[in-house]
C-alpha atoms as a PDB file:
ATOM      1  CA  UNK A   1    -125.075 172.859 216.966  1.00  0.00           C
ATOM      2  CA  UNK A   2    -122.580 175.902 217.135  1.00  0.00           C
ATOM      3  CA  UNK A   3    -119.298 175.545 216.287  1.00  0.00           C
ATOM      4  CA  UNK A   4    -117.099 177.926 218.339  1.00  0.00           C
ATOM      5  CA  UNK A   5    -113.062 178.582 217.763  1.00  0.00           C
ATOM      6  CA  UNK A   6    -111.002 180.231 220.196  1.00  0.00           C
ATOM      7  CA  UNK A   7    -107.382 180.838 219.776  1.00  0.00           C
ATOM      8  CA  UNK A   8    -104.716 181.576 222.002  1.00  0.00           C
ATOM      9  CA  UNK A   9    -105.643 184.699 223.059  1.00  0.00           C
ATOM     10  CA  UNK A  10    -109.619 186.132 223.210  1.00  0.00           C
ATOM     11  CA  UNK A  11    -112.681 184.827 223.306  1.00  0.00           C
ATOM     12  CA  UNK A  12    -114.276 182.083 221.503  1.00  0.00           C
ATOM     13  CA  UNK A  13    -115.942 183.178 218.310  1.00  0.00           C
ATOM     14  CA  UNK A  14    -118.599 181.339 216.235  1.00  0.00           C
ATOM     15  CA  UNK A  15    -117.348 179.538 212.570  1.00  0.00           C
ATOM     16  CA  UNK A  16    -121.006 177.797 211.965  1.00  0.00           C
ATOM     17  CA  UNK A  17    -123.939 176.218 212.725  1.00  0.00           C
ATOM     18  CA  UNK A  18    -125.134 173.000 211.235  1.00  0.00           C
ATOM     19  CA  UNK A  19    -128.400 171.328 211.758  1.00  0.00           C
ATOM     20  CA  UNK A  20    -127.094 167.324 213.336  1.00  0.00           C
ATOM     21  CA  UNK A  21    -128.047 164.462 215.255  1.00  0.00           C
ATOM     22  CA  UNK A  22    -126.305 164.747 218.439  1.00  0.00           C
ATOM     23  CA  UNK A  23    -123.952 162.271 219.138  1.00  0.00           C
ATOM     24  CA  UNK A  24    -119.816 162.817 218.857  1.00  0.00           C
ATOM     25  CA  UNK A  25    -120.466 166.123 218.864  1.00  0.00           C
ATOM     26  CA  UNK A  26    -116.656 166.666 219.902  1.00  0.00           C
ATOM     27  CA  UNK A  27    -115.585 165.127 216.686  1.00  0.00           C
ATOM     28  CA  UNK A  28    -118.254 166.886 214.340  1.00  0.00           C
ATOM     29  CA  UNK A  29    -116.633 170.148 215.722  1.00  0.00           C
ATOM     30  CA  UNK A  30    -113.334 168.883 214.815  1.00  0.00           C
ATOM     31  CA  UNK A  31    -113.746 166.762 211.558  1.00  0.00           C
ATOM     32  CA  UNK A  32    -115.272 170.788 210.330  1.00  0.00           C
ATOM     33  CA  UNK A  33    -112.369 172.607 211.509  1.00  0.00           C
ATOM     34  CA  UNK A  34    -110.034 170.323 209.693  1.00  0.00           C
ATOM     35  CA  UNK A  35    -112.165 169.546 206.808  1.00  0.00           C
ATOM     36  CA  UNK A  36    -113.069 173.193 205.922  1.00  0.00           C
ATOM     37  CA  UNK A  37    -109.361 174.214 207.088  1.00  0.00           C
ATOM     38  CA  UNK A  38    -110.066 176.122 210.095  1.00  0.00           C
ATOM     39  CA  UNK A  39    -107.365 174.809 211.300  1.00  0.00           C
ATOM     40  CA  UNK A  40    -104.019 173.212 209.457  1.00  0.00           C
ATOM     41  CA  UNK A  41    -104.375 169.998 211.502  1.00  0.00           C
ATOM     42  CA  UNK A  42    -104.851 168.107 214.354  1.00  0.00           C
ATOM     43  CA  UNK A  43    -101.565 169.621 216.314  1.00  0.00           C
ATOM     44  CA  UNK A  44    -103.537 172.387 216.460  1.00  0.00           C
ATOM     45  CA  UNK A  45    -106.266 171.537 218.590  1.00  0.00           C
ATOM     46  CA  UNK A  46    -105.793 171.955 221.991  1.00  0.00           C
ATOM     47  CA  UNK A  47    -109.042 170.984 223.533  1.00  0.00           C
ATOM     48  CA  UNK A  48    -112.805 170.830 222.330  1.00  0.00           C
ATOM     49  CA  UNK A  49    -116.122 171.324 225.196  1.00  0.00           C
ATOM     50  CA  UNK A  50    -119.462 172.412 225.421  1.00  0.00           C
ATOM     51  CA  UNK A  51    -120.299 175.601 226.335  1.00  0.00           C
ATOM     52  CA  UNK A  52    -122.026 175.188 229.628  1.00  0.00           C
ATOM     53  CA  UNK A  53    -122.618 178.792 230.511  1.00  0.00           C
ATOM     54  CA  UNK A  54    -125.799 179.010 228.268  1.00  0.00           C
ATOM     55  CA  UNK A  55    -129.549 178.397 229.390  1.00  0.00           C
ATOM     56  CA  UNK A  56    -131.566 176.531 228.175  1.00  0.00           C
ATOM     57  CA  UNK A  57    -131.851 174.159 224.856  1.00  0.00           C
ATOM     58  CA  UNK A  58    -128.545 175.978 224.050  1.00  0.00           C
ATOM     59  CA  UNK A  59    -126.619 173.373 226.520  1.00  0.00           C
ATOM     60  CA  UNK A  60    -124.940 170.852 225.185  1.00  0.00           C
ATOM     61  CA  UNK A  61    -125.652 172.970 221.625  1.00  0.00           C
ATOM     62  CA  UNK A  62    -122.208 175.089 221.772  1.00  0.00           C
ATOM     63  CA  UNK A  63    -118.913 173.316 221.387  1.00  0.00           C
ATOM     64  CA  UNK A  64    -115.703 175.314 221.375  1.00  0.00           C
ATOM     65  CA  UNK A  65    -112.311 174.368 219.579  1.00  0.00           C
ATOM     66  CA  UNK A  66    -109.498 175.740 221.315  1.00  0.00           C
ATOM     67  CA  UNK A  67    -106.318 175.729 219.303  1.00  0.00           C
ATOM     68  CA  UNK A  68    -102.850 176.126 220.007  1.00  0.00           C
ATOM     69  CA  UNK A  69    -102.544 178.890 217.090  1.00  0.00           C
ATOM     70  CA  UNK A  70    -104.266 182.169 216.407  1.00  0.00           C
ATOM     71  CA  UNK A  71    -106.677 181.603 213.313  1.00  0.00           C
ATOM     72  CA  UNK A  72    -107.717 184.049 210.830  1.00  0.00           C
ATOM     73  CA  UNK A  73    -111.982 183.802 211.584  1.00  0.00           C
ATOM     74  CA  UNK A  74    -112.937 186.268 209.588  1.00  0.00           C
ATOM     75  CA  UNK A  75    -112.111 184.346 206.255  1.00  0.00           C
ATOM     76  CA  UNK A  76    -113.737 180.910 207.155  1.00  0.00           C
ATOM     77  CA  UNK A  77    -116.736 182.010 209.201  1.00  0.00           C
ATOM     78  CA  UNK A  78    -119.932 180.934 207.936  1.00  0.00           C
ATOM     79  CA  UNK A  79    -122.384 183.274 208.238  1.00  0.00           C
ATOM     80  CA  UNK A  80    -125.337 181.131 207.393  1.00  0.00           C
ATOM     81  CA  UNK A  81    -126.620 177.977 208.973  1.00  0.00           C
ATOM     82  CA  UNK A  82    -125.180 175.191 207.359  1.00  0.00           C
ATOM     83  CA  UNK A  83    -127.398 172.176 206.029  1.00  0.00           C
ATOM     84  CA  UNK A  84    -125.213 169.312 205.217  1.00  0.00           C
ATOM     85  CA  UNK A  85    -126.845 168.752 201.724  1.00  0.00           C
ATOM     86  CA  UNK A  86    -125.206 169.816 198.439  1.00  0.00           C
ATOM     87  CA  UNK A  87    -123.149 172.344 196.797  1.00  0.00           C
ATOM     88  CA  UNK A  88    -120.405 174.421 197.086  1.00  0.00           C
ATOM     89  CA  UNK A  89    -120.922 175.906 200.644  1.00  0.00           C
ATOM     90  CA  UNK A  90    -119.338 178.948 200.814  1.00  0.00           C
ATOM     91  CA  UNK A  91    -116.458 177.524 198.028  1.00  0.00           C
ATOM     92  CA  UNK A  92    -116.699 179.899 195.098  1.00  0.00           C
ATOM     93  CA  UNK A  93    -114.174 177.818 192.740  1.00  0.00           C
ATOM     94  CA  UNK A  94    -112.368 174.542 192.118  1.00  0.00           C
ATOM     95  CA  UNK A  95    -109.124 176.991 192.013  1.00  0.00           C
ATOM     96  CA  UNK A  96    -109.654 178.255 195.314  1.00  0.00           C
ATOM     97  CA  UNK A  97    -109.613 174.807 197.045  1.00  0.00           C
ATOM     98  CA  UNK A  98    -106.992 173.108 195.026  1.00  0.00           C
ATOM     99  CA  UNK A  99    -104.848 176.538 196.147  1.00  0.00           C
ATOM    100  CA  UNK A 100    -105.563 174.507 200.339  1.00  0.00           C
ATOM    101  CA  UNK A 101    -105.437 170.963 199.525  1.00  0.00           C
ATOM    102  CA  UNK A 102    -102.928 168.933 198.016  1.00  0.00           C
ATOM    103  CA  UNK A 103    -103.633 166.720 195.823  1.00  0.00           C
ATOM    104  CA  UNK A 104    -104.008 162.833 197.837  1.00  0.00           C
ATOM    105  CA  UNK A 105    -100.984 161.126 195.771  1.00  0.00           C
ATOM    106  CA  UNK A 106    -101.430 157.499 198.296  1.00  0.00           C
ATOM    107  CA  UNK A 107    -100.542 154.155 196.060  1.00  0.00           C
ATOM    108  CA  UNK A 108    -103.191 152.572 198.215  1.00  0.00           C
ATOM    109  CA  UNK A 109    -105.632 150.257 196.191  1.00  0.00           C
ATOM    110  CA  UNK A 110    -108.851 148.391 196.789  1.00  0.00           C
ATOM    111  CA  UNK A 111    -109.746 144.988 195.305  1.00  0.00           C
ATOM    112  CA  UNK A 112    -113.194 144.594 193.905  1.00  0.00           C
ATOM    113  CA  UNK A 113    -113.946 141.865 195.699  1.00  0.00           C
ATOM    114  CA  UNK A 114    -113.365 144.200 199.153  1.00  0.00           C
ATOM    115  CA  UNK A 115    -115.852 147.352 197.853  1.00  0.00           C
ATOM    116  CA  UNK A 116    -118.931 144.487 197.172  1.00  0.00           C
ATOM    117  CA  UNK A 117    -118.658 144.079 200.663  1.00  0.00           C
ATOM    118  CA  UNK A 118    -118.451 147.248 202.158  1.00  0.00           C
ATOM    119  CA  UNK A 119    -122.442 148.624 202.061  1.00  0.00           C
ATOM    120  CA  UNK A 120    -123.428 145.141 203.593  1.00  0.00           C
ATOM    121  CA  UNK A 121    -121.094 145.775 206.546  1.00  0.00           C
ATOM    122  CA  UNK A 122    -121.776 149.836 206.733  1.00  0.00           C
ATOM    123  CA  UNK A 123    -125.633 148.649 206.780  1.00  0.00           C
ATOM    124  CA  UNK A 124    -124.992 146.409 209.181  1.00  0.00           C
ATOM    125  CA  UNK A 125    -123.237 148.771 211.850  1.00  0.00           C
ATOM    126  CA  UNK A 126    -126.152 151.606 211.053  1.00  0.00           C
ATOM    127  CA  UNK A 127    -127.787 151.328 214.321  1.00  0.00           C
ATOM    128  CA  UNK A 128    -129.455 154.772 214.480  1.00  0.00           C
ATOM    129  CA  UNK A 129    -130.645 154.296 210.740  1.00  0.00           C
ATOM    130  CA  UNK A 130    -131.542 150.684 212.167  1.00  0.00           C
ATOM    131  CA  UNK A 131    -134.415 152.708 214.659  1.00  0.00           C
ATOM    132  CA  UNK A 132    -135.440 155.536 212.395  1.00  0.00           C
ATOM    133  CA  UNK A 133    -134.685 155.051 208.910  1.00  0.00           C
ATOM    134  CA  UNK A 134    -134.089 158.784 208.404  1.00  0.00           C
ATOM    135  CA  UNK A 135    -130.423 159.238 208.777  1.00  0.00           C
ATOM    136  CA  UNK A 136    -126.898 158.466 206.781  1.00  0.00           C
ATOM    137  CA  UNK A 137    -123.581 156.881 207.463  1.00  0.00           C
ATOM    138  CA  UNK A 138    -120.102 157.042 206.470  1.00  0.00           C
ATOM    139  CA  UNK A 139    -117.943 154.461 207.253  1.00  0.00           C
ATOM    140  CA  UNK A 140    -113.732 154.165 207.173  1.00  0.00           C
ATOM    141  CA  UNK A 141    -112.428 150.335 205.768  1.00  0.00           C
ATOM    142  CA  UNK A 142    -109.441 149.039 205.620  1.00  0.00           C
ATOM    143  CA  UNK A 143    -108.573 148.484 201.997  1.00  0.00           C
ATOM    144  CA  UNK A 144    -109.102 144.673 202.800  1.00  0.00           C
ATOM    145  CA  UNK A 145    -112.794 145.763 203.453  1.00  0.00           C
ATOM    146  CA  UNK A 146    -112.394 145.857 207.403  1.00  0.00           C
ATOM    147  CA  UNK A 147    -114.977 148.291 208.968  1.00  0.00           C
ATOM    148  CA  UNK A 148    -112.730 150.840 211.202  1.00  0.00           C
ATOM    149  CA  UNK A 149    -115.290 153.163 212.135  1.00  0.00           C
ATOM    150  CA  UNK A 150    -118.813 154.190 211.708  1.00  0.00           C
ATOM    151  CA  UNK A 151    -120.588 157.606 211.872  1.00  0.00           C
ATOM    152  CA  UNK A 152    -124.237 158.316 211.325  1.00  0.00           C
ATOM    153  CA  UNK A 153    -126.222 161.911 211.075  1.00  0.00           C
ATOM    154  CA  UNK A 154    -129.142 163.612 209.346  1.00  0.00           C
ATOM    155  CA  UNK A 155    -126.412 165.644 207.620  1.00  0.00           C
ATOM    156  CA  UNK A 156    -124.433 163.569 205.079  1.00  0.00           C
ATOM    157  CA  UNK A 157    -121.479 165.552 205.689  1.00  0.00           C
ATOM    158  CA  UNK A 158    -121.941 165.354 209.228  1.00  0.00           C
ATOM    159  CA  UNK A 159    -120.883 162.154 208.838  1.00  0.00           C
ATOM    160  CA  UNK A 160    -117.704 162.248 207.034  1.00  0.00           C
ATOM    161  CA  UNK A 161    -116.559 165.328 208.982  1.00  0.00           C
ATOM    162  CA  UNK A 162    -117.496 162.878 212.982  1.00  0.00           C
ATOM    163  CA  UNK A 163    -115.128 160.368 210.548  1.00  0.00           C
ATOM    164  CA  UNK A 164    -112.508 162.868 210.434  1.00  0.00           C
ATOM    165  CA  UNK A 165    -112.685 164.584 213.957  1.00  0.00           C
ATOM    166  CA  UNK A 166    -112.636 160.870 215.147  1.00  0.00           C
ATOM    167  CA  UNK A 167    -109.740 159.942 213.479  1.00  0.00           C
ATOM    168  CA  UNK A 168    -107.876 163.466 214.130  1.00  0.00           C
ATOM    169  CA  UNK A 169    -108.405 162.538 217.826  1.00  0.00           C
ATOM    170  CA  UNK A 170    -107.252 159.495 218.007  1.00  0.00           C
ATOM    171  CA  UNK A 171    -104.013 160.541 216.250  1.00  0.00           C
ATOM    172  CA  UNK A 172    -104.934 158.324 212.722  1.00  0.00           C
ATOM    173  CA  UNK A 173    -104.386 161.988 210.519  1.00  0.00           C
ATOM    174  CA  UNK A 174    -103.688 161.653 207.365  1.00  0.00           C
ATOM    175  CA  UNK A 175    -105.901 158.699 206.335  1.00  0.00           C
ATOM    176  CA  UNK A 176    -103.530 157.886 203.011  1.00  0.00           C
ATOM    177  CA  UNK A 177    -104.440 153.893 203.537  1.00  0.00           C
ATOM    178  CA  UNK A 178    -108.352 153.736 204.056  1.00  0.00           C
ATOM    179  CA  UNK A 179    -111.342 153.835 201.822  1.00  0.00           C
ATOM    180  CA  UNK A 180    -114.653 156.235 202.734  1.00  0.00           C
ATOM    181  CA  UNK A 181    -117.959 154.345 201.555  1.00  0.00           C
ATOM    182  CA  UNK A 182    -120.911 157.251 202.429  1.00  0.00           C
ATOM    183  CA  UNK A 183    -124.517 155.901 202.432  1.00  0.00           C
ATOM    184  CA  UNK A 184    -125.708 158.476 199.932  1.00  0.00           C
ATOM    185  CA  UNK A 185    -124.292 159.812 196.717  1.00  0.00           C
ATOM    186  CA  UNK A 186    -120.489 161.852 196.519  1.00  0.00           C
ATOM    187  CA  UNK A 187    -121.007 165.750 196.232  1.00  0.00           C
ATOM    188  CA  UNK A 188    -118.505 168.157 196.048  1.00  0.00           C
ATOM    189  CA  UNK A 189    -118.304 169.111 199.870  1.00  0.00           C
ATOM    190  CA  UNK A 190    -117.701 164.898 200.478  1.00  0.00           C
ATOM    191  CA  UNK A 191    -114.221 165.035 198.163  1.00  0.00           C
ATOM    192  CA  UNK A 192    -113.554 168.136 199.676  1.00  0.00           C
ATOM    193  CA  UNK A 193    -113.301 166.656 202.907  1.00  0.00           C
ATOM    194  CA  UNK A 194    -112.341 163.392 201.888  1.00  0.00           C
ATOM    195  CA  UNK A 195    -109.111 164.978 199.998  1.00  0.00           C
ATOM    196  CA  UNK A 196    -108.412 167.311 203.138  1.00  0.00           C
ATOM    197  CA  UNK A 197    -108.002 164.105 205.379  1.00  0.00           C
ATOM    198  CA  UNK A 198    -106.163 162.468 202.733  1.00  0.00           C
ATOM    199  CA  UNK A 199    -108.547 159.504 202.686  1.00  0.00           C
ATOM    200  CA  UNK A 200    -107.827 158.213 198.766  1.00  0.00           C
ATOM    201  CA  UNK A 201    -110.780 156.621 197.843  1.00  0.00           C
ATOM    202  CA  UNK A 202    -114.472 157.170 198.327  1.00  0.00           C
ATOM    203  CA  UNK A 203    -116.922 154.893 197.343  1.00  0.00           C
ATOM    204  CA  UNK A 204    -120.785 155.137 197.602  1.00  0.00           C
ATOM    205  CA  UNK A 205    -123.998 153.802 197.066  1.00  0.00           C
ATOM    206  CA  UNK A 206    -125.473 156.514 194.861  1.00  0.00           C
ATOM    207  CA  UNK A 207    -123.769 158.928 192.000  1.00  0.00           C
ATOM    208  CA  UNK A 208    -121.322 161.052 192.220  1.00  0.00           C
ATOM    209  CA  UNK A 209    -121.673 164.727 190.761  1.00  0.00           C
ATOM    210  CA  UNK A 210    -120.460 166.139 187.721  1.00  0.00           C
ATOM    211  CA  UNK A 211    -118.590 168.635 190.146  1.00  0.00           C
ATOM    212  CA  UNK A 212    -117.490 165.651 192.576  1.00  0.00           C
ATOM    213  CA  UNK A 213    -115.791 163.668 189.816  1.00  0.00           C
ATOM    214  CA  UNK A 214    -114.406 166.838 188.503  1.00  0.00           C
ATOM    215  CA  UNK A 215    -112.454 167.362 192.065  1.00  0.00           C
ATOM    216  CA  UNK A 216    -111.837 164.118 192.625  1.00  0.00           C
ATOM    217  CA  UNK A 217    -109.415 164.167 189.409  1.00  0.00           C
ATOM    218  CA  UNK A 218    -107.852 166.789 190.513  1.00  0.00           C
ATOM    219  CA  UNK A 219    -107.701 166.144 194.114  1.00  0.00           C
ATOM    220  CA  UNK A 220    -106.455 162.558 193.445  1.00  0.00           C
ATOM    221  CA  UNK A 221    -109.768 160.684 194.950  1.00  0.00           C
ATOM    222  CA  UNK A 222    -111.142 157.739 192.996  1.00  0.00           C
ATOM    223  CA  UNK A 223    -114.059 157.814 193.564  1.00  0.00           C
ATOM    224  CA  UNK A 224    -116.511 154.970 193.401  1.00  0.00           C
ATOM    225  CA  UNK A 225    -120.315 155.167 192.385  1.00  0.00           C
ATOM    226  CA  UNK A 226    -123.664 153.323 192.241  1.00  0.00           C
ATOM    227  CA  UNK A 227    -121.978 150.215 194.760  1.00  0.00           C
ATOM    228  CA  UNK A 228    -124.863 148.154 195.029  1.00  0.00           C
ATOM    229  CA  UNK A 229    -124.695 144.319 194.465  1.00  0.00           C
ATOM    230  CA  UNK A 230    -122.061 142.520 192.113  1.00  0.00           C
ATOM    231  CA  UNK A 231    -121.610 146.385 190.457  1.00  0.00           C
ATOM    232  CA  UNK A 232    -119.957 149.425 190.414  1.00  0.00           C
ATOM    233  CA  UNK A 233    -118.823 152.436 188.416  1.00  0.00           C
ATOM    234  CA  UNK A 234    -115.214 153.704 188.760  1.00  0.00           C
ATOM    235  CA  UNK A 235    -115.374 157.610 187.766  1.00  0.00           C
ATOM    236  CA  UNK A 236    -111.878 159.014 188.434  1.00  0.00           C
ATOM    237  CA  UNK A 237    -108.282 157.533 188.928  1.00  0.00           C
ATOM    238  CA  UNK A 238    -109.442 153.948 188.223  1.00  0.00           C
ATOM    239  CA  UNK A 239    -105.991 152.582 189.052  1.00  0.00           C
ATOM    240  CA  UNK A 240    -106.524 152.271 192.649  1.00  0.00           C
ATOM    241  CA  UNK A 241    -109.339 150.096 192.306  1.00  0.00           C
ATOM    242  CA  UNK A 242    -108.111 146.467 191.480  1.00  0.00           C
ATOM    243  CA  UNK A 243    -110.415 144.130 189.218  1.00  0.00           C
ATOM    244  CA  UNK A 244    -110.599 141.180 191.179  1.00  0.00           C
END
């Protein structure tokens, strides 16, 4: 899918193209925009559609971002297809992104007793995953382990960012009192975006990187690792996470 901008005045210009599973495509487009910092926030949006005007298996392919502001394309386009795996992704330092996102300073915390339960109840809202076995999920709880939302693409950050553009559009921006559990393991890009929507703590399945702890600490994430069963590792700012 393209991801088109188009400020106040000219024409809509491509930011990036990501390989996804379609499905809230409207919110993919937005979740990136905010999440990479395309645009400040959600006040900024003024409407999101497909491109209709193509032929072809481009329909339905092109959605474009209109925002109430001009934006500055030239210093977040992506001029590679993106593939929702690993890595820095066009971020050349740790300096550079601390510099656009404050750090997530939210007194929320989670009990232990409320992360056990979260990858049962993600599993068990992974429909998609359910019928092929071949995608991942992120879902937003409540910190009393409530399932808000649920997301599922190819692309692990995919995911998150359908998370994010569904919460930006339903006016729930900043996420200071939720928890993130993805179905994978935490990379970089997934605190990133996690820290840009202010979401404080992200928990998953698998391990977090070296990189993704790293950011985390300095972002203000805890971040939560290896949640399978009766156990879990705790690998930044362990004082949201409450031992009962």
């Amino acid at each position: 899918m393209e991801i088109r901008v188009q400020g106040p005045a000219g024409p809509p210009a491509p930011v990036s193209v990501t390989m996804r599973t379609p499905g809230h495509d409207f919110e993919l487009a937005v979740g990136f925009c905010l999440s990479e910092r395309v645009v400040a926030g959600p006040d900024d949006v003024v409407t999101v559609e497909y491109c209709l005007r193509a032929e072809g298996p481009q329909e339905y392919n092109v959605v474009t971002v209109t925002t109430r502001v001009p934006v500055d394309l030239d210093a977040h386009r992506r001029l590679f297809v993106s593939n929702a795996s690993c890595g820095l992704c066009g971020k050349t330092t740790l300096d550079q992104l601390e510099a656009v996102c404050s750090p997530v300073t939210s007194a929320t915390s989670v009990s232990a007793t409320a992360l056990r339960a979260m990858p049962g109840r993600l599993r068990a809202a992974q429909a998609v995953f359910e019928a092929t076995g071949g995608v991942h999920a992120t879902g937003l709880f409540d910190p009393d382990g409530r399932l808000r939302v649920v997301r599922e693409d190819v692309g692990r950050h995919n995911a998150l960012d359908k998370v994010v553009g569904w919460a930006a559009l339903s006016g729930q921006l900043p996420l200071f009192d939720a928890v993130c559990l993805v179905s994978g393991r935490v990379s970089f890009e997934i605190v990133q975006k996690a820290a840009t929507a202010g979401i404080p703590v992200v928990g998953a399945v698998s391990a977090p990187s070296s990189l993704a702890v790293q950011t985390a600490e300095r972002l203000g994430v805890t971040v939560v690792g290896f949640l399978r069963g009766d156990r879990f590792n705790v690998y930044s700012r362990p004082e949201r996470v409450i031992a009962t």
